[in-house]
Protein backbone atom coordinates (compact mmCIF):
# COMPACT_ATOMS: atom_id res chain seq x y z
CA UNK A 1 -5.41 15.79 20.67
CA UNK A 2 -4.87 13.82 17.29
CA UNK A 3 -1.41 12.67 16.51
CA UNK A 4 -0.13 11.04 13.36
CA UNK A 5 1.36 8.13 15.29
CA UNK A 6 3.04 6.01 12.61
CA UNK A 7 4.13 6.54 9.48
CA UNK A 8 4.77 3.16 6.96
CA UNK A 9 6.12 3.04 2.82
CA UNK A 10 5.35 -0.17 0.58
CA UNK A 11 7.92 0.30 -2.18
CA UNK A 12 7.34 -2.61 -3.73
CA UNK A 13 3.32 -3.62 -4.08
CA UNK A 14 2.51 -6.82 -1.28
CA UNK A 15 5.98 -6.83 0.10
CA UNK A 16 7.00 -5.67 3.69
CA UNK A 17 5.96 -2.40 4.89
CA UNK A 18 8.77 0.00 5.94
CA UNK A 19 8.00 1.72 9.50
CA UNK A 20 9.58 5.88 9.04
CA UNK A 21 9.79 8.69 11.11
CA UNK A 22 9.21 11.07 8.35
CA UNK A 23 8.70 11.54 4.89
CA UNK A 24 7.65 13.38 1.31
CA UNK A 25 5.32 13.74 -0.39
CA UNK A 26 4.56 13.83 -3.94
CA UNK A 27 1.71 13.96 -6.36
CA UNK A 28 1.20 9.83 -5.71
CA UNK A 29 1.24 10.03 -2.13
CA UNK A 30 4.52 9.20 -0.13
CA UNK A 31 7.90 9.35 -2.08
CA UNK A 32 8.61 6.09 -3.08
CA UNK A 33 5.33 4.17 -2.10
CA UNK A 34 4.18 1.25 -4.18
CA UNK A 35 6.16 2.31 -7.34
CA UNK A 36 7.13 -0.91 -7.80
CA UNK A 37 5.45 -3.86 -8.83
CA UNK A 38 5.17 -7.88 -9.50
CA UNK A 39 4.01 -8.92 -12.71
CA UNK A 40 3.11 -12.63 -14.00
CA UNK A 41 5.87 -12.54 -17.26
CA UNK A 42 2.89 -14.07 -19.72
CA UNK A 43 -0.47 -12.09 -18.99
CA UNK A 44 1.47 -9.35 -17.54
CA UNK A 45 -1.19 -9.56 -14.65
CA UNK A 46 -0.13 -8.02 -11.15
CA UNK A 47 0.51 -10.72 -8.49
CA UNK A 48 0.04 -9.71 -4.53
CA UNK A 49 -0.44 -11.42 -1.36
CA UNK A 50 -4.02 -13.21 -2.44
CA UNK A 51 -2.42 -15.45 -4.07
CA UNK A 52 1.35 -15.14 -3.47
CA UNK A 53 1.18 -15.16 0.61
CA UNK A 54 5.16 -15.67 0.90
CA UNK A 55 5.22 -11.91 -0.69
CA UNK A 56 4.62 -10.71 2.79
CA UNK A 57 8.45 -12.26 3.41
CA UNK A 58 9.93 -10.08 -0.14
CA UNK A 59 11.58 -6.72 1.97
CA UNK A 60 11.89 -4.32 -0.85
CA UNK A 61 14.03 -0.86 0.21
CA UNK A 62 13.28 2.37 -1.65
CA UNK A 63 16.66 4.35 -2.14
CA UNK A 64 16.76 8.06 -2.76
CA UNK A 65 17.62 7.15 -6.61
CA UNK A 66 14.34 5.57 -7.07
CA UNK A 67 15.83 2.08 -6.79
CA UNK A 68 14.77 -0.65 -5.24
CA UNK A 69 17.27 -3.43 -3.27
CA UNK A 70 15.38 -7.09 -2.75
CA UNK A 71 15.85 -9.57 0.05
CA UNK A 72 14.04 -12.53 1.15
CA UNK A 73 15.38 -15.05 3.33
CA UNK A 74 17.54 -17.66 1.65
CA UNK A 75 17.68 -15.37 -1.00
CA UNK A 76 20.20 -13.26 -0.83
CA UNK A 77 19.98 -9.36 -2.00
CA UNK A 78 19.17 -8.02 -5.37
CA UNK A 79 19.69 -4.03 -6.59
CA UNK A 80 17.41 -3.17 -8.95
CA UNK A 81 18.36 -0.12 -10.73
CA UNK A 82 15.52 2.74 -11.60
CA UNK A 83 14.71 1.48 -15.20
CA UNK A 84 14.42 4.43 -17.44
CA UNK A 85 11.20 5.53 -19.46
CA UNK A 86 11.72 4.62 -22.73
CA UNK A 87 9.34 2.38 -25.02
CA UNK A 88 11.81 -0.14 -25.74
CA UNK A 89 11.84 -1.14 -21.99
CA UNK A 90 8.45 -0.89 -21.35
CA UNK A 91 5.81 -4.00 -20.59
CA UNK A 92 2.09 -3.95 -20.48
CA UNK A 93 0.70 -4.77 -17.38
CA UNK A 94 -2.65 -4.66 -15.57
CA UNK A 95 -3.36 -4.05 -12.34
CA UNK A 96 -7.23 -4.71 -11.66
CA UNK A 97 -9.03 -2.69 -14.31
CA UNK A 98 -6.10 -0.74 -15.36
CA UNK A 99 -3.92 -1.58 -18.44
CA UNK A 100 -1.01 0.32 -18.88
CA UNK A 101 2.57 0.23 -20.54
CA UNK A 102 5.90 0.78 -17.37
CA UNK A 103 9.57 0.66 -17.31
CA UNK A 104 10.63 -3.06 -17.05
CA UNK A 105 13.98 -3.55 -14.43
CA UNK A 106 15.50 -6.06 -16.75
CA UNK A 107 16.15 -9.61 -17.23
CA UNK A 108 18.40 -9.92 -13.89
CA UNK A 109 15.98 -8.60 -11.79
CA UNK A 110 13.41 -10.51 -13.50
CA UNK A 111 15.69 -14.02 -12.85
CA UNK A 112 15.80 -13.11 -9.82
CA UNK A 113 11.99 -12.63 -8.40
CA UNK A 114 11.00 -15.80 -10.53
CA UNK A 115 13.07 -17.93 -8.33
CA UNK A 116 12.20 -16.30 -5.25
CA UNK A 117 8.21 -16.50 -6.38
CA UNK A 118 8.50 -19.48 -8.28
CA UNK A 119 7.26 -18.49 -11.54
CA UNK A 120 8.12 -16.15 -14.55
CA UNK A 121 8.00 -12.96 -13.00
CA UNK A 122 9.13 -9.09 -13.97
CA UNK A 123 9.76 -6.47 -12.10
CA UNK A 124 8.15 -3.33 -13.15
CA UNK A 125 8.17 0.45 -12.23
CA UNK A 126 5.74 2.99 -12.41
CA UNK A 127 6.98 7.09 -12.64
CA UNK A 128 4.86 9.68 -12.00
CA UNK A 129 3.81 10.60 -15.55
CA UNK A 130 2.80 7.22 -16.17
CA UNK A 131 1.17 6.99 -13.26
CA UNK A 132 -3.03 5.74 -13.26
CA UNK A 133 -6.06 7.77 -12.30
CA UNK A 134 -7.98 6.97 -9.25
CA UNK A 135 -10.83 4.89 -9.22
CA UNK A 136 -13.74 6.83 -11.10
CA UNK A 137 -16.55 8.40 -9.22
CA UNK A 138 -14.66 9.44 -6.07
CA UNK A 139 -11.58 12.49 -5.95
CA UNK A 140 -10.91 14.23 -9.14
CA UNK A 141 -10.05 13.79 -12.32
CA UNK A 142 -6.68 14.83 -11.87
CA UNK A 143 -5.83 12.43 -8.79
CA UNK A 144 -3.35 10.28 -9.30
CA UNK A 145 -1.72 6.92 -8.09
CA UNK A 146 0.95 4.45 -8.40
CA UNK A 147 0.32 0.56 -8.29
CA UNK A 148 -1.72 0.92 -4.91
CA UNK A 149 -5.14 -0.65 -5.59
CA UNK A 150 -7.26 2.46 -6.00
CA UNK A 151 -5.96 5.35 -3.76
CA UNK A 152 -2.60 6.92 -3.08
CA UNK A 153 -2.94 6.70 0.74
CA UNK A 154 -4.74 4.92 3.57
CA UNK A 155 -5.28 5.81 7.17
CA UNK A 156 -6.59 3.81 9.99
CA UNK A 157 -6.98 4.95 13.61
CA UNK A 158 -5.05 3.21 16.24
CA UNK A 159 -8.50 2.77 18.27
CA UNK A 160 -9.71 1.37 15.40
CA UNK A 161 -7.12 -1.49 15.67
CA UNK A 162 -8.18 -1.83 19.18
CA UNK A 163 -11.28 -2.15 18.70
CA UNK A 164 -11.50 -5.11 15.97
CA UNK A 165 -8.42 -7.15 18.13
CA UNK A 166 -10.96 -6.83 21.39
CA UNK A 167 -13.40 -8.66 19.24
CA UNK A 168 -11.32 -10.93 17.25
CA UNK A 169 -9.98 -11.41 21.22
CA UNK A 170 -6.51 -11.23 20.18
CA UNK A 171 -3.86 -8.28 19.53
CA UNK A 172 -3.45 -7.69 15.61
CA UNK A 173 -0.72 -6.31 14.17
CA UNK A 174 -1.40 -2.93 11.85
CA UNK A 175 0.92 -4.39 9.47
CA UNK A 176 -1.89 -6.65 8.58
CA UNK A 177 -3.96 -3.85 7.25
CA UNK A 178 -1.24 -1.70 5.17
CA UNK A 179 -1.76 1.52 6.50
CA UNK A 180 0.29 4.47 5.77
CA UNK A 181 -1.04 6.83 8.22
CA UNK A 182 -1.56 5.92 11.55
CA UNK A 183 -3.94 8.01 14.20
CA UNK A 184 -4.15 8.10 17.59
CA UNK A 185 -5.90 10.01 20.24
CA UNK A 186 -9.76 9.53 18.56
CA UNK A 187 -12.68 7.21 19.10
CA UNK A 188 -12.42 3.58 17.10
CA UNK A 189 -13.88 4.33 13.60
CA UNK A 190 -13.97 8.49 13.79
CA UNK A 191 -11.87 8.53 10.56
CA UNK A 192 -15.68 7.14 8.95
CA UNK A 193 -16.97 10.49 9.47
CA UNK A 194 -13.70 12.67 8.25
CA UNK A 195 -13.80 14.11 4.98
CA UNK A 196 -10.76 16.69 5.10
CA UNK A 197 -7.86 16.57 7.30
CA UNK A 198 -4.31 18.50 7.63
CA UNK A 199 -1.23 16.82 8.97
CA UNK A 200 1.14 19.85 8.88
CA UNK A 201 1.06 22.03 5.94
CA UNK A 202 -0.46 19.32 3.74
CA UNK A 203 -4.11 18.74 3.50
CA UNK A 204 -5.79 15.31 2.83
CA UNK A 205 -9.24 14.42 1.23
CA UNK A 206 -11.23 11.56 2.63
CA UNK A 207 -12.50 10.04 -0.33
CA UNK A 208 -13.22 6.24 0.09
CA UNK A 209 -13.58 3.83 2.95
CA UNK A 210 -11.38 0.83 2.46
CA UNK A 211 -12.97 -2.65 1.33
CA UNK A 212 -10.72 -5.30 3.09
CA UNK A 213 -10.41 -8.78 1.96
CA UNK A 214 -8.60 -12.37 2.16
CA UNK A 215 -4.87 -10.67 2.49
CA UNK A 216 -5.77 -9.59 6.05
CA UNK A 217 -5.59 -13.12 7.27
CA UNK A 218 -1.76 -13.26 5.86
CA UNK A 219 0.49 -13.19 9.48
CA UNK A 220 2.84 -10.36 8.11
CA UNK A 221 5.41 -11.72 9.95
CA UNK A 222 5.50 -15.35 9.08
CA UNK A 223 3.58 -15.27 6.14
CA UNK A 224 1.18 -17.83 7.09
CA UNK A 225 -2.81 -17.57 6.52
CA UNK A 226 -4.85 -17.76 9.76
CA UNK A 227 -6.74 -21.23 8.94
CA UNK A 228 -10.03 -19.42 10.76
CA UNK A 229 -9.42 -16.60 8.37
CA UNK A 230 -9.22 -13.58 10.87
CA UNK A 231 -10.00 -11.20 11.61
CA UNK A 232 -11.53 -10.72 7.79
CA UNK A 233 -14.14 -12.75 9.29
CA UNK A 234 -14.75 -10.80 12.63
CA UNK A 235 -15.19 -7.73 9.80
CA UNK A 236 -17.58 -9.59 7.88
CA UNK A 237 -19.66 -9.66 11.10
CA UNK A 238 -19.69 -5.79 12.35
CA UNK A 239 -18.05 -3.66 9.32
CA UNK A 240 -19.94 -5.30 6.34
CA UNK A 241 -21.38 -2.96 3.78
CA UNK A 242 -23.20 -3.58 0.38
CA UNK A 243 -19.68 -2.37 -1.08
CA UNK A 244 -17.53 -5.13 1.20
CA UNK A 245 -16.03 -5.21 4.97
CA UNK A 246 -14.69 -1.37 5.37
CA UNK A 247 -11.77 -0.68 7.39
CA UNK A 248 -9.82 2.28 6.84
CA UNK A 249 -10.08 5.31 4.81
CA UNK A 250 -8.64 5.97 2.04
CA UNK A 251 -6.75 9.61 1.14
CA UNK A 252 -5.40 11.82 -1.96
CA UNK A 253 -3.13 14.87 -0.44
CA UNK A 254 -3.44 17.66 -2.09
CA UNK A 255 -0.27 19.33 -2.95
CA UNK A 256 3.32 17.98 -1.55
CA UNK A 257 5.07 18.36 1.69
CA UNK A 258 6.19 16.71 4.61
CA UNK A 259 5.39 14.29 7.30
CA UNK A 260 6.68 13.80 10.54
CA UNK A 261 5.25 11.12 13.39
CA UNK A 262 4.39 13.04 16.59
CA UNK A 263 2.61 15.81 14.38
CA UNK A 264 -0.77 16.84 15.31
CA UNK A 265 -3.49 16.13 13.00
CA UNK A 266 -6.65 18.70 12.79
CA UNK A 267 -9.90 17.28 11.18
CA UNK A 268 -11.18 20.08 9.13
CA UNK A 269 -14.90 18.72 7.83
């Protein structure tokens, strides 16, 4: 039988993942995920992992307020209030093709992340009528997400996992990949073939497989890039496509509800 085995939030785009029992959901996937985001203060350009691997060490905790408290080793804690929407504290930002106008946190929060990234940095928030359309030619026209790159959710079966850390001969950690679902009890790669699931009373559309890239090779505990630049290179080998190295799949729920690890999961196409 299929189980949704894990269950992990990223309030706060390329920082640490938060492991949960349960959880909402809302109209950009789970309450709370990647509403918040890292912006270079000049171009206003999103920064991640690619380029900023010590991200990976930024913990960033969602509170039921829609705030956001920072901590990164040596660097004490920071509470970041929910900004509201109003123009006057708004910034432009863009996130890959995406240009858009958020809530700015403020000058405090914005001292802070600048010393912790080590450049002028804001802090930005994105709510949900604000929020960007999914990547054209896949979902519908009214799907919605946050500041994840294209989709509101991702899902990756724990045989999957296996699978790639057999041939990268090493165990991986699912961290790596920035799942929010997590499957067990299928065949490695049978979430390639799913194009509607229910978890619950919530139903999920299959809409994209997930293009990985360099940020797989970031240890998400230490922060450090694998100098042989796996397993993004074991993908390359056996899960290229014309479109990238696929692992994953990436969701849009339709309608809200709850999720709870230990509930079955039923593939419906």
């Amino acid at each position: 039988m299929l189980r949704l085995s894990a269950l992990y939030r990223y309030p706060l785009k390329s920082g640490k993942g938060q492991s949960l029992q349960g959880i909402g959901l809302d109209k950009l996937g789970l309450d709370g995920d990647r509403r918040w985001m890292l912006v270079d203060e000049g171009s206003g350009r999103f920064l991640t992992q690619r380029a900023v691997a010590k991200m990976s060490q930024l913990s960033a905790l969602w509170n039921e307020a829609g705030g956001l408290t920072l901590s990164a080793p040596g660097y004490g804690t920071f509470e970041a209030a929910l900004p509201p929407v109003i123009e006057e504290q708004r910034r432009g930002v863009i996130i890959w093709r995406d240009t858009l106008r958020v809530p700015d946190a403020g000058d405090e929060a914005a001292a802070w992340v600048s010393e912790f990234i080590g450049q002028r940095t804001r802090l930005v928030h994105v709510p949900v009528e604000l929020a960007r359309t999914t990547a054209a030619g896949y979902g519908r026209d009214d799907d919605k997400v946050a500041f994840a790159d294209g989709f509101p959710l991702l899902l990756i079966g724990q045989a999957s996992l296996q699978d790639l850390s057999g041939k990268v001969g090493r165990p991986l950690e699912m961290l790596r990949f920035r799942p929010n679902l997590v499957i067990e009890g299928s065949e490695a790669f049978a979430e390639d073939g799913w194009k509607r699931i229910r978890i619950g009373d919530v139903e999920f559309r299959v809409v994209k497989p997930c293009s990985r890239c360099i940020m797989t090779t970031v240890d998400p505990q230490t922060g450090e890039r694998d100098p042989n630049r796996e397993p993004f290179a074991t993908l390359q080998q056996y899960r290229s496509t014309p479109d990238g190295a696929m692992f994953g799949q990436n969701l849009v729920n339709d309608g809200n509800g709850r999720l709870e690890v230990g509930m079955p999961v039923e593939v419906l196409e």
